[in-house]
PDB file of N, CA and C in Angstrom:
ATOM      1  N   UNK A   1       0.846  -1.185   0.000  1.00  0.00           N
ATOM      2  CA  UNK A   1       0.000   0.000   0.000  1.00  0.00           C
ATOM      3  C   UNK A   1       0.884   1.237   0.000  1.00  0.00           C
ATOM      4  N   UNK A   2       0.968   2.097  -1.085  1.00  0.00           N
ATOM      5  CA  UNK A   2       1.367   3.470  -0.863  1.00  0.00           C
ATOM      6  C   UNK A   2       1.163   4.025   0.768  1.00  0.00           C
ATOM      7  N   UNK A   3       2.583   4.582   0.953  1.00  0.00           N
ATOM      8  CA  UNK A   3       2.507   5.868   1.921  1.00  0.00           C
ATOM      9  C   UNK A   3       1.152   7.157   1.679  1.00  0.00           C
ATOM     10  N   UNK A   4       0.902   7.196   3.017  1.00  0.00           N
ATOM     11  CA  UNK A   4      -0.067   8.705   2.912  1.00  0.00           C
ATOM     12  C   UNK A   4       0.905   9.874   2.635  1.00  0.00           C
ATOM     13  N   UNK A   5       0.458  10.971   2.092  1.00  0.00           N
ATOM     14  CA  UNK A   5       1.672  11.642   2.272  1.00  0.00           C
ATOM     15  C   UNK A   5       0.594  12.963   2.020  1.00  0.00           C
ATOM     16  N   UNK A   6       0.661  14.202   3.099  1.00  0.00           N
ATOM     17  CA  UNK A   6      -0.014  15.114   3.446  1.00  0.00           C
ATOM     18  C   UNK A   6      -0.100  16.276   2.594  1.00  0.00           C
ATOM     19  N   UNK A   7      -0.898  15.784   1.212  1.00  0.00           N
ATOM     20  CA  UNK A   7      -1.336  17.164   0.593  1.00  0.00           C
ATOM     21  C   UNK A   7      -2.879  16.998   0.406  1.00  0.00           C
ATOM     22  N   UNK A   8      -3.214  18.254  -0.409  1.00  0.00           N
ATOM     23  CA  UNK A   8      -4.629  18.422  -0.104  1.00  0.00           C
ATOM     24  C   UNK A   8      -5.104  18.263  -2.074  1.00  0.00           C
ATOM     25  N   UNK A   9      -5.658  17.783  -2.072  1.00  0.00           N
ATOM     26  CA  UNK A   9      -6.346  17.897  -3.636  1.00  0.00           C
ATOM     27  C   UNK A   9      -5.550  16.904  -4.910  1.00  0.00           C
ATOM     28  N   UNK A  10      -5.316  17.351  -5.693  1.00  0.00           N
ATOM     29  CA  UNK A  10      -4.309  16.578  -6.856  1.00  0.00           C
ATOM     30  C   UNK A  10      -4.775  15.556  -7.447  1.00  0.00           C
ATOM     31  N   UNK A  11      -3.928  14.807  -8.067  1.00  0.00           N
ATOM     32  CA  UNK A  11      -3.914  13.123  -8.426  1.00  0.00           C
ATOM     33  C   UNK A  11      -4.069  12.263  -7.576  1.00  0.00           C
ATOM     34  N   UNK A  12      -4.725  11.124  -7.680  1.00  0.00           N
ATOM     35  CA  UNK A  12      -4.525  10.047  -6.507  1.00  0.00           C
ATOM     36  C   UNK A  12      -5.518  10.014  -5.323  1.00  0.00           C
ATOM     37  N   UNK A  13      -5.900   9.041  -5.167  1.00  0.00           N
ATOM     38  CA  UNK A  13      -6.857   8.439  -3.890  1.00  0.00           C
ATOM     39  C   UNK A  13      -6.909   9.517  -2.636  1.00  0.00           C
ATOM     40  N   UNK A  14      -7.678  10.701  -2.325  1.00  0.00           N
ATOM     41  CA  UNK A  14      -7.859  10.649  -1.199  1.00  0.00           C
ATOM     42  C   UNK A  14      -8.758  10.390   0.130  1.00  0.00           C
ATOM     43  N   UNK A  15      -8.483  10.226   0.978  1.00  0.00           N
ATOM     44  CA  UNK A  15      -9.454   9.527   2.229  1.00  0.00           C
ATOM     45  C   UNK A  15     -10.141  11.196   2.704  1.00  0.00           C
ATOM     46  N   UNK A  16     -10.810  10.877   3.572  1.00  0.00           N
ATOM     47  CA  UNK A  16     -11.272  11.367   4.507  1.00  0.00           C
ATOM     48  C   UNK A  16     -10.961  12.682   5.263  1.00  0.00           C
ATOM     49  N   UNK A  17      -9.638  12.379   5.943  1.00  0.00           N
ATOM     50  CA  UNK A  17      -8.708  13.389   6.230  1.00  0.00           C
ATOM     51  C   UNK A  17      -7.994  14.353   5.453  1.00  0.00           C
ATOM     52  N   UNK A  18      -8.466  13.769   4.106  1.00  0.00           N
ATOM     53  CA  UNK A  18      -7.608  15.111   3.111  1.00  0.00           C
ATOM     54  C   UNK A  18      -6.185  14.572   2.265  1.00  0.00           C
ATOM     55  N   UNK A  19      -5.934  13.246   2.571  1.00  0.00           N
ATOM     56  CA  UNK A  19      -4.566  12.725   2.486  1.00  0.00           C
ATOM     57  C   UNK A  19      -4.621  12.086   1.169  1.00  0.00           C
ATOM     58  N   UNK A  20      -3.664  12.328   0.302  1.00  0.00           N
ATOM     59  CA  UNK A  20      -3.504  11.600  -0.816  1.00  0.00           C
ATOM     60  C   UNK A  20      -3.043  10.427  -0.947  1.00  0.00           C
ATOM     61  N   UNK A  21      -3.141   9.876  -1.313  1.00  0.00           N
ATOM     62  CA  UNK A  21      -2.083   8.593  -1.349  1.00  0.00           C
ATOM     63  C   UNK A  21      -1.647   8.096  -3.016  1.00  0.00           C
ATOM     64  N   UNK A  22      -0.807   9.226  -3.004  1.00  0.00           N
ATOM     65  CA  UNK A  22       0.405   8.661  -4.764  1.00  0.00           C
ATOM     66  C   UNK A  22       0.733   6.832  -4.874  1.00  0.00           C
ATOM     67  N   UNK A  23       0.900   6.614  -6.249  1.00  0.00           N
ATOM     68  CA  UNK A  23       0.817   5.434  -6.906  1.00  0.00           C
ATOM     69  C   UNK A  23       2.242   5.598  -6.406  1.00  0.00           C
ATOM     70  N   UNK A  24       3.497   6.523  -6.689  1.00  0.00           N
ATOM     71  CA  UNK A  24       4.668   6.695  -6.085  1.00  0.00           C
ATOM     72  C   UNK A  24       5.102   6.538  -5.061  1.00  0.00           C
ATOM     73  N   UNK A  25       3.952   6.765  -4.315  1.00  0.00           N
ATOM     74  CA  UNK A  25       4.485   6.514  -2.289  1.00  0.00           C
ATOM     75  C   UNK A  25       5.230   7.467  -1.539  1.00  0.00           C
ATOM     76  N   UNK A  26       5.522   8.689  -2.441  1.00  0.00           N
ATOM     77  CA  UNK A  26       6.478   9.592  -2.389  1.00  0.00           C
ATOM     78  C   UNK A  26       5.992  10.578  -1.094  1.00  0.00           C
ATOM     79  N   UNK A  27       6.764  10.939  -0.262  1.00  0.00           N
ATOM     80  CA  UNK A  27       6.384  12.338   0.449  1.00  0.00           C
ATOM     81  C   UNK A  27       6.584  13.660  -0.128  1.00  0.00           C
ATOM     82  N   UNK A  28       5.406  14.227   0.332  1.00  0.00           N
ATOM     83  CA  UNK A  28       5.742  15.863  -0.496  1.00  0.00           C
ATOM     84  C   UNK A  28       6.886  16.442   0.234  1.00  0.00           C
ATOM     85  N   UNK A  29       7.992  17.402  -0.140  1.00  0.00           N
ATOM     86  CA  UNK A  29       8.769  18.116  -0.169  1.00  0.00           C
ATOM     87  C   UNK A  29       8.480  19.017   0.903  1.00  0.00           C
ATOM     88  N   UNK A  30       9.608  19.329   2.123  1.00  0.00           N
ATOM     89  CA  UNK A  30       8.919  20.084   3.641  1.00  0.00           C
ATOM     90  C   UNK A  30       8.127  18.797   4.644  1.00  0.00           C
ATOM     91  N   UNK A  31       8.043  17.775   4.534  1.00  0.00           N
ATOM     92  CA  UNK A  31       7.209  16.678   5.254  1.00  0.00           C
ATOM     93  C   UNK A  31       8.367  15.884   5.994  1.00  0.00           C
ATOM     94  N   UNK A  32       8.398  15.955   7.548  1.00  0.00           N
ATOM     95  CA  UNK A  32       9.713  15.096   8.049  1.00  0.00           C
ATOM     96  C   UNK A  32       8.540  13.566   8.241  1.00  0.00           C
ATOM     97  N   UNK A  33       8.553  12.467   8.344  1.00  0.00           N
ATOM     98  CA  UNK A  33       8.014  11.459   8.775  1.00  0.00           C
ATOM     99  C   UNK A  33       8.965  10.899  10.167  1.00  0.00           C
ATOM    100  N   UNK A  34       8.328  10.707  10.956  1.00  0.00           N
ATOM    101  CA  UNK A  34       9.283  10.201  12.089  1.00  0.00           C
ATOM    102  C   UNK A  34       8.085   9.243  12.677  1.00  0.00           C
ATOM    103  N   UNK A  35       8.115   7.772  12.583  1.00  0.00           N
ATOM    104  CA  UNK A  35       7.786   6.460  13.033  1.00  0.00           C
ATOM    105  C   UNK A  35       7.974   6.712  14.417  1.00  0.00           C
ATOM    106  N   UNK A  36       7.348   6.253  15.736  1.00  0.00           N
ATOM    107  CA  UNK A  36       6.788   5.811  17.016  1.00  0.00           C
ATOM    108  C   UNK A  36       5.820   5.234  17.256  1.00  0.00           C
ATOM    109  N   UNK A  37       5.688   4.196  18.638  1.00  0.00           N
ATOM    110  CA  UNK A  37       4.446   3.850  18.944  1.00  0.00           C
ATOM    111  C   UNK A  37       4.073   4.928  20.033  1.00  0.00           C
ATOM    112  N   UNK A  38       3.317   5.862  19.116  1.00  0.00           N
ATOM    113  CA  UNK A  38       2.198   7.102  19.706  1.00  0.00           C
ATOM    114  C   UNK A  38       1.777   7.050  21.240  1.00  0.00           C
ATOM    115  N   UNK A  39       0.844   5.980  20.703  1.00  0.00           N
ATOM    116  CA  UNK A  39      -0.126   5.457  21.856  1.00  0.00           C
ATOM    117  C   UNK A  39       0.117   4.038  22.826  1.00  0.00           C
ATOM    118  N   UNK A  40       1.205   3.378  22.421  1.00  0.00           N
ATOM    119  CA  UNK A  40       1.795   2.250  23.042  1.00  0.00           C
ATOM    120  C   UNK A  40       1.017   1.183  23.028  1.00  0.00           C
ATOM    121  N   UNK A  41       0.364   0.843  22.128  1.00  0.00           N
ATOM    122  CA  UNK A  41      -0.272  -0.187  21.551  1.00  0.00           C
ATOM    123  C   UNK A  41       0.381  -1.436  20.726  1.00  0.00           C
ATOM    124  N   UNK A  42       1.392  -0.924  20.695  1.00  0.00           N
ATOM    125  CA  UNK A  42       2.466  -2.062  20.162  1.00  0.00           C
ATOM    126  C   UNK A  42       2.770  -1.836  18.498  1.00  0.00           C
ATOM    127  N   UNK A  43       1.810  -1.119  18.184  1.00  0.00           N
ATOM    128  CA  UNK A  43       1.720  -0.807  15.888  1.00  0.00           C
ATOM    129  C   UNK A  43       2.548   0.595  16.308  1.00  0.00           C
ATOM    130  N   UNK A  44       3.452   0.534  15.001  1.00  0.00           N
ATOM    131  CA  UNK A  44       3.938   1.791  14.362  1.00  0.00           C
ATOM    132  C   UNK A  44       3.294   2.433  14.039  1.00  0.00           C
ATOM    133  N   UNK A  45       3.344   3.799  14.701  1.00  0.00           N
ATOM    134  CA  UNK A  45       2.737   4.977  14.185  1.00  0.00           C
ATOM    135  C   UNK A  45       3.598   5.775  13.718  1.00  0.00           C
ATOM    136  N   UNK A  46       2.735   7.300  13.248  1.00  0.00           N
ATOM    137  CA  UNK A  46       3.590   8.218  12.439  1.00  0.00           C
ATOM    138  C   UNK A  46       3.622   9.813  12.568  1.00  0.00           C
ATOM    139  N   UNK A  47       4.611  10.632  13.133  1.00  0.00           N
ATOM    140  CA  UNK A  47       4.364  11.440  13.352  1.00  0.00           C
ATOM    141  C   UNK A  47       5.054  12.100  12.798  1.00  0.00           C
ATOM    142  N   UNK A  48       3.821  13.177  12.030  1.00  0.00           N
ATOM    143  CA  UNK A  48       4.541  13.626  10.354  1.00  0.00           C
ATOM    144  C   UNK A  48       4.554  15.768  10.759  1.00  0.00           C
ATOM    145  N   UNK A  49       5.764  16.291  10.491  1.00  0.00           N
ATOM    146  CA  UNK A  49       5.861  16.981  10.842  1.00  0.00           C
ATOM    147  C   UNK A  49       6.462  18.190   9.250  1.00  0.00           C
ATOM    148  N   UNK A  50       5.532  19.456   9.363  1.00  0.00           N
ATOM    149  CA  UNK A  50       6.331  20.078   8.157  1.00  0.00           C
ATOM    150  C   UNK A  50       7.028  21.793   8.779  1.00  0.00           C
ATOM    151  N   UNK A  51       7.730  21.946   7.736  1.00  0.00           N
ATOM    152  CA  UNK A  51       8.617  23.500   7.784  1.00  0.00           C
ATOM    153  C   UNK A  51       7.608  24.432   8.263  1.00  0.00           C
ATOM    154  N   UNK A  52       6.331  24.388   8.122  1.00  0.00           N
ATOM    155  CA  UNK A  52       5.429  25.403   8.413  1.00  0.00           C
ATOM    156  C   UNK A  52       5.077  25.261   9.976  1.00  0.00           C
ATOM    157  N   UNK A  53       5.251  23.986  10.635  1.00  0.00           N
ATOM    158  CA  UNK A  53       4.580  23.785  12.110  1.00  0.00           C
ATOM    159  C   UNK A  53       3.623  22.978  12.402  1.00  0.00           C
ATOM    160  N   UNK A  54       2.767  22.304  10.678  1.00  0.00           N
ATOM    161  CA  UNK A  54       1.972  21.471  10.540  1.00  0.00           C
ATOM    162  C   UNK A  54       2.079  20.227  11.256  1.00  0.00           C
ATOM    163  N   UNK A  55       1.056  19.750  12.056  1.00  0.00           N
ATOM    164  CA  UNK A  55       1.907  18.245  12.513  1.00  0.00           C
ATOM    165  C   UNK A  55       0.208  17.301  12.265  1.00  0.00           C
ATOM    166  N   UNK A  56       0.634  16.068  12.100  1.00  0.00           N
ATOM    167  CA  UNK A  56      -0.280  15.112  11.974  1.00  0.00           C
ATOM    168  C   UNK A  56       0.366  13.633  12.664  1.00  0.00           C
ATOM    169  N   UNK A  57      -0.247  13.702  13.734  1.00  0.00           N
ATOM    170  CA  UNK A  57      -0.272  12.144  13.944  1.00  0.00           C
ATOM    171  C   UNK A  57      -1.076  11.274  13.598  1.00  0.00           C
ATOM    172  N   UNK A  58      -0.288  10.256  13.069  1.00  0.00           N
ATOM    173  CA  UNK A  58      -1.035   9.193  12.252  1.00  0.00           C
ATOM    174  C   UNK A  58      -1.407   7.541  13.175  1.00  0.00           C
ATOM    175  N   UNK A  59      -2.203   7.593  13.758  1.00  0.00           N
ATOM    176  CA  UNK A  59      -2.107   6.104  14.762  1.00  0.00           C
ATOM    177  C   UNK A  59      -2.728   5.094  14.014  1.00  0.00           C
ATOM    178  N   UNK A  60      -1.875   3.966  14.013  1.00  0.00           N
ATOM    179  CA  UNK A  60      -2.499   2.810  13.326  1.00  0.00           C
ATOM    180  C   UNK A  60      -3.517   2.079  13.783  1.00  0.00           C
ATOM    181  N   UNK A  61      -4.795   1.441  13.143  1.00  0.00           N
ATOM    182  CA  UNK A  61      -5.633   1.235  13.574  1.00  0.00           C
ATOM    183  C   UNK A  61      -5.269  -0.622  13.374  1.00  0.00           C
ATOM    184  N   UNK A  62      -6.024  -0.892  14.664  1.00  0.00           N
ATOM    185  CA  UNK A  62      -6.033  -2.712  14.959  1.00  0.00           C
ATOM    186  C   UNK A  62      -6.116  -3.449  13.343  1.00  0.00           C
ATOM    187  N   UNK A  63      -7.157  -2.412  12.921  1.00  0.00           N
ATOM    188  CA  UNK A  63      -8.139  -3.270  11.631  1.00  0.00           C
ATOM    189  C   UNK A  63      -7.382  -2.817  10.823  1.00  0.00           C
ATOM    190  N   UNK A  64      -6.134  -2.210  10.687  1.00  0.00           N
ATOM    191  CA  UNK A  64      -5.656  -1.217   9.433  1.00  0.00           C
ATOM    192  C   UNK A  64      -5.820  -0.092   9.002  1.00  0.00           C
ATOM    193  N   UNK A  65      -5.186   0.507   8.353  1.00  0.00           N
ATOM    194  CA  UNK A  65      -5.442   2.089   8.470  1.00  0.00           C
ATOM    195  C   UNK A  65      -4.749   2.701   9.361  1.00  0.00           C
ATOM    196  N   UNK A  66      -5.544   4.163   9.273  1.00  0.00           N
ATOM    197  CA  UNK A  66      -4.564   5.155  10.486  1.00  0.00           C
ATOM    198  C   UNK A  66      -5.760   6.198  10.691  1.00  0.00           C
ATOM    199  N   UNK A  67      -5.896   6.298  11.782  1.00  0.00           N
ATOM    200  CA  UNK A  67      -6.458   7.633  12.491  1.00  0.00           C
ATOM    201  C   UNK A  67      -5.899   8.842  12.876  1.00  0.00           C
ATOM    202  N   UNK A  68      -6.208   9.916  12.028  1.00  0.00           N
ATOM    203  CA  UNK A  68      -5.617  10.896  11.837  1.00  0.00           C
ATOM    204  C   UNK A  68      -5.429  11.992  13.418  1.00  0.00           C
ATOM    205  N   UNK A  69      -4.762  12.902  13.527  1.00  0.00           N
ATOM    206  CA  UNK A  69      -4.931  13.968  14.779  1.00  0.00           C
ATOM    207  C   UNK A  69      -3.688  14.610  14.000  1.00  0.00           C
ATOM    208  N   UNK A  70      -4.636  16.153  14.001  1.00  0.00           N
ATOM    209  CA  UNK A  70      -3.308  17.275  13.219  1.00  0.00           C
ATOM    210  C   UNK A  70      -3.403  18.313  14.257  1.00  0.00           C
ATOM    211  N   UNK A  71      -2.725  19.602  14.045  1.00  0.00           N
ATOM    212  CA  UNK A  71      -2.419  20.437  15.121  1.00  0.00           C
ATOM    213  C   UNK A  71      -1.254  21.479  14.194  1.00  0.00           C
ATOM    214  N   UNK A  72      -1.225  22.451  15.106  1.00  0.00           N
ATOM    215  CA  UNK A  72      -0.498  23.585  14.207  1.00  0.00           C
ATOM    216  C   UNK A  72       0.370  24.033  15.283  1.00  0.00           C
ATOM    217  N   UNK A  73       1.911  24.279  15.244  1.00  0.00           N
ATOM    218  CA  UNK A  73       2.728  23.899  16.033  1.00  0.00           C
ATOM    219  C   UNK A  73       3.639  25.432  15.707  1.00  0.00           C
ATOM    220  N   UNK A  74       4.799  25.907  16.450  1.00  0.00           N
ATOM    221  CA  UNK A  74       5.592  26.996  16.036  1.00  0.00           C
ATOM    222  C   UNK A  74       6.697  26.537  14.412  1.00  0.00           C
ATOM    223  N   UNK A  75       6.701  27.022  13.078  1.00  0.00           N
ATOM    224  CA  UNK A  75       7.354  26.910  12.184  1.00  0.00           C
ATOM    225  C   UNK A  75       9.081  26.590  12.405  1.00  0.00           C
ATOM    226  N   UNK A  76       9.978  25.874  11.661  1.00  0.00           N
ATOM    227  CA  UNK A  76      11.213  25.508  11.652  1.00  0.00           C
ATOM    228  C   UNK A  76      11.882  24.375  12.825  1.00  0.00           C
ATOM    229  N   UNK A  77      10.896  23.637  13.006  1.00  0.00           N
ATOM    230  CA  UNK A  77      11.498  22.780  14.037  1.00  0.00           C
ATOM    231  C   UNK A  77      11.330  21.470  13.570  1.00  0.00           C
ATOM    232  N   UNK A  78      11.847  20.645  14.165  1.00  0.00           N
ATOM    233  CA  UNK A  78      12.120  19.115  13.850  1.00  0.00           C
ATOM    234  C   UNK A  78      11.902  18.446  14.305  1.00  0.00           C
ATOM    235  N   UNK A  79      11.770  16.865  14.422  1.00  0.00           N
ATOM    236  CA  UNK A  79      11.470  15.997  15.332  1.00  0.00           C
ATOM    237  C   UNK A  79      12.093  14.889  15.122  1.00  0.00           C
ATOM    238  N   UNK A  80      12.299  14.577  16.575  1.00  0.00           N
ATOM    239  CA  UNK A  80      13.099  13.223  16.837  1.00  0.00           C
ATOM    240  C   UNK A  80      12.197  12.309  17.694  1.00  0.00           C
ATOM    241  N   UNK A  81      12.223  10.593  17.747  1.00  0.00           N
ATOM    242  CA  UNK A  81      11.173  10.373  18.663  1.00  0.00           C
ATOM    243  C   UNK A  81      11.946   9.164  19.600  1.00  0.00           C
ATOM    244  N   UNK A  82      11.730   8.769  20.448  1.00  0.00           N
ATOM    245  CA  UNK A  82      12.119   7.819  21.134  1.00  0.00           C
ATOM    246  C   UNK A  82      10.963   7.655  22.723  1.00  0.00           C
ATOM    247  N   UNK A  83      11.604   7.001  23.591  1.00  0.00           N
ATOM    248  CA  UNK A  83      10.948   6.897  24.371  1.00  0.00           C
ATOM    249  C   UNK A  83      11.691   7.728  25.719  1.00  0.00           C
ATOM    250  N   UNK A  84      11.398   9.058  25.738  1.00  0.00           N
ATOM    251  CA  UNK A  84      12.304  10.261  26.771  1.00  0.00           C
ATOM    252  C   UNK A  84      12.270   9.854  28.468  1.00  0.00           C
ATOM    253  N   UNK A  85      11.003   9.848  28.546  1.00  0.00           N
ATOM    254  CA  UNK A  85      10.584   9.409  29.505  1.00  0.00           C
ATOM    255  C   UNK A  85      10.423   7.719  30.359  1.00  0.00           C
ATOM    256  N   UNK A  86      10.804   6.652  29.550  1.00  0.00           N
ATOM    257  CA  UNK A  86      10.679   5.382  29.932  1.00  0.00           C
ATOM    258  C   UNK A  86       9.234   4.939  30.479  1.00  0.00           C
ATOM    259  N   UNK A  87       8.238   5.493  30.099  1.00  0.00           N
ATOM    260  CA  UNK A  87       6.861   4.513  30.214  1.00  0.00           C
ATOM    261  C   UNK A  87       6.798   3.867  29.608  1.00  0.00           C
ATOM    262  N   UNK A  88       7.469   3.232  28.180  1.00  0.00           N
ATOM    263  CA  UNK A  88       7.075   2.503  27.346  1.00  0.00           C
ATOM    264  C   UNK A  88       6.137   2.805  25.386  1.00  0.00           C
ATOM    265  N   UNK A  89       6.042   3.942  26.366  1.00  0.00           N
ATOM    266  CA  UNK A  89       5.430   4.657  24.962  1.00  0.00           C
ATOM    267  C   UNK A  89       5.906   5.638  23.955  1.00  0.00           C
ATOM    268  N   UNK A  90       5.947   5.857  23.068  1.00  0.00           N
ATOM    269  CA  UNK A  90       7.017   6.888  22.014  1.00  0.00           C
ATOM    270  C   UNK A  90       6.379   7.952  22.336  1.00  0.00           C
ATOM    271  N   UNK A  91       7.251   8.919  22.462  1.00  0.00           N
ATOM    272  CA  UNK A  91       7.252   9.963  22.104  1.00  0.00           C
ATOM    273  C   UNK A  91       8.086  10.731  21.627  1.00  0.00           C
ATOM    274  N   UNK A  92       7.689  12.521  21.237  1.00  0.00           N
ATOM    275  CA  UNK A  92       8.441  13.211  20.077  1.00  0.00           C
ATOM    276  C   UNK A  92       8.658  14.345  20.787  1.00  0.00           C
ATOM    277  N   UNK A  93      10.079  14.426  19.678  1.00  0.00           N
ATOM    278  CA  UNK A  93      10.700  15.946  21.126  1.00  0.00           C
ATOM    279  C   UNK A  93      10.889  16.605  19.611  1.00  0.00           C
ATOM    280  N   UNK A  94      10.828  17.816  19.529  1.00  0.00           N
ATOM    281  CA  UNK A  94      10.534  18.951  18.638  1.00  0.00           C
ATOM    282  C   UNK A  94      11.831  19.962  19.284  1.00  0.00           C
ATOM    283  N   UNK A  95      12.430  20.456  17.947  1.00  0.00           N
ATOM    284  CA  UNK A  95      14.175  20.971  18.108  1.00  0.00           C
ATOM    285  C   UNK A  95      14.342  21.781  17.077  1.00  0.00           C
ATOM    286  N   UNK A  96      14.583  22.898  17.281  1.00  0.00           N
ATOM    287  CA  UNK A  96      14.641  24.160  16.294  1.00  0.00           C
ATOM    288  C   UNK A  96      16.371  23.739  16.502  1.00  0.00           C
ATOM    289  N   UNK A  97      17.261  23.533  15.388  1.00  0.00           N
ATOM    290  CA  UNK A  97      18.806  23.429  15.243  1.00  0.00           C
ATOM    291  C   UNK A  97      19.314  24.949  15.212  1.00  0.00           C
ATOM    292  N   UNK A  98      18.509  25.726  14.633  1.00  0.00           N
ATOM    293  CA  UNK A  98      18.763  26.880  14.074  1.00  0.00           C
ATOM    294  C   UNK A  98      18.679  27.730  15.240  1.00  0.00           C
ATOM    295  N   UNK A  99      18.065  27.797  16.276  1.00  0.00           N
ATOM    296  CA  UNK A  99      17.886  28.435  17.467  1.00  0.00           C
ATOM    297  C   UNK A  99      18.278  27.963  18.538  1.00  0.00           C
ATOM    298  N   UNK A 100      18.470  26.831  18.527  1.00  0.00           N
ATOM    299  CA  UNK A 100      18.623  26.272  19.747  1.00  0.00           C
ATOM    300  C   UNK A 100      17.448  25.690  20.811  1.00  0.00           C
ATOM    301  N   UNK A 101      16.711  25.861  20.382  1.00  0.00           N
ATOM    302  CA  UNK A 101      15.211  26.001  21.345  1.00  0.00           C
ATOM    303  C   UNK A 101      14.626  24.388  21.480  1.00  0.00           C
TER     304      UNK A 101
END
């Protein structure tokens, strides 16, 4: 199955949430993808982050698929994910290189 990859309109299949999904699989240009388990359910999730501040978490669903949650975040920062805290569950730490912040 093609990657989702977060644009709005165009060529190609979109769902619900607005998401295209290219025959290519390709991510649009400005889109970081950074893999975690979100919710600690044990499935890879996806937490997709762009140059503008855009963020979408993508949680995988039991049955397949992904359940979307977006949010609008401060512009030029990045993300890394691991587990910071040791509960067991992923999470994402957000890092401006350019500032330091």
């Amino acid at each position: 199955m093609p990657q989702p990859r977060p644009v709005r309109g165009g060529a190609g299949r979109t769902d619900a949430a607005g998401f295209e999904y290219p025959a290519s699989g390709q991510w649009d240009a400005g889109w970081q993808p950074t893999p975690a388990d979100l919710n600690g359910d044990g499935k890879a999730d996806l937490f997709l982050l762009n140059t503008a501040g855009t963020y979408v978490s993508a949680l995988s669903r039991a049955t397949g698929g992904f359940d979307y949650v977006a949010g609008q975040g401060p512009a030029g920062f990045s993300a890394v994910a691991g587990d910071f805290n040791h509960d067991g569950r992923g999470d994402v730490f957000l890092y401006a290189s350019a500032t330091g912040d």
